[in-house]
Protein backbone atom coordinates (compact mmCIF):
# COMPACT_ATOMS: atom_id res chain seq x y z
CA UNK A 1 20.83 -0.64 -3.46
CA UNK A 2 21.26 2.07 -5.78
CA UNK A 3 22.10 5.06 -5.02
CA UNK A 4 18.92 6.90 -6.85
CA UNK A 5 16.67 4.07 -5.04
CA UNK A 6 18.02 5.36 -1.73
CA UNK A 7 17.64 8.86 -2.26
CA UNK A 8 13.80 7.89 -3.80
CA UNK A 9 13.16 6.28 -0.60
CA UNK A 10 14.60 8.75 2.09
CA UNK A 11 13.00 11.82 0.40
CA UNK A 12 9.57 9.85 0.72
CA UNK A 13 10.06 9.08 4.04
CA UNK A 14 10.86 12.72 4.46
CA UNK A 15 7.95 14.46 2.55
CA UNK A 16 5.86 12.50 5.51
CA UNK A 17 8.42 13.82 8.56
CA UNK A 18 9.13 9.90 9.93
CA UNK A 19 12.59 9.48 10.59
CA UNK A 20 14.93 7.21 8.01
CA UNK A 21 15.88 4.50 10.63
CA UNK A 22 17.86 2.00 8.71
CA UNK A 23 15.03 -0.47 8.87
CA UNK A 24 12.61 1.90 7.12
CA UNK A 25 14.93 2.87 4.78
CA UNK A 26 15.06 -0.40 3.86
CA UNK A 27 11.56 -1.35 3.28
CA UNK A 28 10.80 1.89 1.31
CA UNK A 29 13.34 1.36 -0.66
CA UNK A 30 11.91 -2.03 -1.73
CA UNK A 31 8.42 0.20 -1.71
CA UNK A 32 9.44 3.24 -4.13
CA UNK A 33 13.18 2.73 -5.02
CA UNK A 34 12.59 1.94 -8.54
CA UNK A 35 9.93 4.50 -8.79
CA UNK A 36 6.93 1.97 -9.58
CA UNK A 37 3.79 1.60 -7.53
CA UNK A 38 3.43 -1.59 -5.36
CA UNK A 39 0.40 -3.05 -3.93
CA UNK A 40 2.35 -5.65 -1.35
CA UNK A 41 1.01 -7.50 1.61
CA UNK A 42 3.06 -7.33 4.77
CA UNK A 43 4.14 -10.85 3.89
CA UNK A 44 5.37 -10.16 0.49
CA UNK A 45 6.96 -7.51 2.07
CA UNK A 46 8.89 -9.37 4.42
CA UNK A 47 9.91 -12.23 2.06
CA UNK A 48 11.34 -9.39 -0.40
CA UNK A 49 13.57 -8.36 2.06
CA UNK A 50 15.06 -11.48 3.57
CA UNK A 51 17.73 -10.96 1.17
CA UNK A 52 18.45 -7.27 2.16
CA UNK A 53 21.63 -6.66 4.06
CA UNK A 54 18.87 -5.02 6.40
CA UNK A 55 17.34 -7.35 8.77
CA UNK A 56 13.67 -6.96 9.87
CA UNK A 57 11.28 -8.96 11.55
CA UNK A 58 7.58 -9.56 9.95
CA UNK A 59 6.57 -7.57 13.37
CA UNK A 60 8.73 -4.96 11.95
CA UNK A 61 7.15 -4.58 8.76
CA UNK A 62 3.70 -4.45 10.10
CA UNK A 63 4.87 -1.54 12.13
CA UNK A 64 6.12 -0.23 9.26
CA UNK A 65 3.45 -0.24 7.11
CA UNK A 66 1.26 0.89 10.02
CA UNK A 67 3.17 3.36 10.01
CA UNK A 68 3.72 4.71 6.20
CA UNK A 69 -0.45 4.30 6.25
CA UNK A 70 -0.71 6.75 9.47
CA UNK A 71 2.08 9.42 7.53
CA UNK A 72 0.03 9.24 4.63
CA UNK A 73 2.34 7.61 2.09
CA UNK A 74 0.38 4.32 1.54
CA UNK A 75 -3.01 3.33 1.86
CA UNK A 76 -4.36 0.50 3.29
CA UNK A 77 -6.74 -2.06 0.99
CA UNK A 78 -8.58 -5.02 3.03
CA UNK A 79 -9.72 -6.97 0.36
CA UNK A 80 -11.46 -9.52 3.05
CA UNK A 81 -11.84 -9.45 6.98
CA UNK A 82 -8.39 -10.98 7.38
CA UNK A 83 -6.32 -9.81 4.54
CA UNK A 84 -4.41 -6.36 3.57
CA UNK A 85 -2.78 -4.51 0.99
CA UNK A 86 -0.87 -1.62 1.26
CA UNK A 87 -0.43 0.32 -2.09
CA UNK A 88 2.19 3.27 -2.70
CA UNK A 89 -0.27 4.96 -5.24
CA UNK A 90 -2.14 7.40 -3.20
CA UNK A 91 -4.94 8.90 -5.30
CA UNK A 92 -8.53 7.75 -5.28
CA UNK A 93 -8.83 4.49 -7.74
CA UNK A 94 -10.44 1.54 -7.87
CA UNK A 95 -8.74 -2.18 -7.57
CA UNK A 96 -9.32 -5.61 -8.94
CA UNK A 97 -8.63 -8.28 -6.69
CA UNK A 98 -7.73 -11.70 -8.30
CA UNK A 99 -9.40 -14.54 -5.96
CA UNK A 100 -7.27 -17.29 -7.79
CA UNK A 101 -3.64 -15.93 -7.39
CA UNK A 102 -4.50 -13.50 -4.05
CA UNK A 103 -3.18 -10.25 -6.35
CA UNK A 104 -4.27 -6.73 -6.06
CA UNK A 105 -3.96 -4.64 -9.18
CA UNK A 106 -5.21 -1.25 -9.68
CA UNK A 107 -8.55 -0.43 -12.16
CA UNK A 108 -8.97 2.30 -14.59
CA UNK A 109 -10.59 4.44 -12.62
CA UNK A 110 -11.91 6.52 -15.88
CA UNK A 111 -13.92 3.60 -16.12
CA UNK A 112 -15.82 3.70 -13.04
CA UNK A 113 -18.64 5.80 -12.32
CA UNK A 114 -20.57 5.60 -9.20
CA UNK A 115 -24.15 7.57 -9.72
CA UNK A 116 -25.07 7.95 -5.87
CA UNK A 117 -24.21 6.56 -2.49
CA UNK A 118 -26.78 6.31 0.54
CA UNK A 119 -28.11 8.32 2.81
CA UNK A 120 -25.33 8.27 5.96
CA UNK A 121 -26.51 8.23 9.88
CA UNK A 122 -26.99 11.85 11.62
CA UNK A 123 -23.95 12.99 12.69
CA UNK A 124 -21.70 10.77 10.26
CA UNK A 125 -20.04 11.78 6.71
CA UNK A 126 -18.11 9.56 4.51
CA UNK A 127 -14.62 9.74 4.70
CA UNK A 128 -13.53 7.38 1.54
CA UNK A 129 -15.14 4.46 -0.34
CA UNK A 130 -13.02 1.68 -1.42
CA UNK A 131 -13.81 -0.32 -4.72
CA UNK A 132 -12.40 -3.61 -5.02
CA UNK A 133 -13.88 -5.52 -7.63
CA UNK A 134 -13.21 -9.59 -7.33
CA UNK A 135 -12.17 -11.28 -10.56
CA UNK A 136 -12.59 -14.99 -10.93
CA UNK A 137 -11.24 -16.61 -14.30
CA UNK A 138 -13.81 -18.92 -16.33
């Protein structure tokens, strides 16, 4: 781990007040070390770090990631009823979801234009709407 990549990953742990156990250190530095957004399942996660010299469990990561999402440094996609992304990129955009190789990749969101959403129930205001837009080749 370089020595930039740890300092990338502590300060963003830091800018959200959660503590830089070793563990989290860890995973954010496989997160933002290299400065890049990630979309990353908590899977994905996990196998990218079974060659860390930092040892976590896939319960780990979920907490983790839990976590990050609840700190506000990622955001959590569900891109079906049983599966989850978690992307580093924070602002409002839309995502394309590829059914045939299960990625998540952002959209230009300068492309997208939504005109009007419904009416909400009494007492209710939208907090956030998520655009995922499924891709299947020909």
């Amino acid at each position: 781990m370089s020595v930039l990549a740890s300092e990338r990953s502590t300060s963003w742990l830091a800018k959200a007040g959660l503590r830089p156990t070793r563990q989290r250190v860890a995973l954010a530095t496989l997160l933002v070390g290299d400065g890049q957004d990630r979309h990353v399942t908590a899977e994905s996660l996990f196998a990218a770090s079974e060659g860390g010299i930092e040892k976590v469990s896939l319960a780990t990561v979920y907490n983790t990631l839990r976590a990050f999402c609840e700190a506000g440094l990622m955001q959590e996609v569900t891109v079906d009823g049983n599966k989850s992304y978690f992307d580093t990129r924070m602002d409002d955009h839309p995502h394309f979801y590829w059914e045939d190789t299960g990625q998540l990749t952002d959209a230009p969101a300068d492309q997208l234009e939504i005109t009007s959403l419904p009416d909400v129930p009494m007492g209710t205001e939208i907090s956030k709407v998520d655009v995922v837009i499924r891709l299947r080749r020909k």
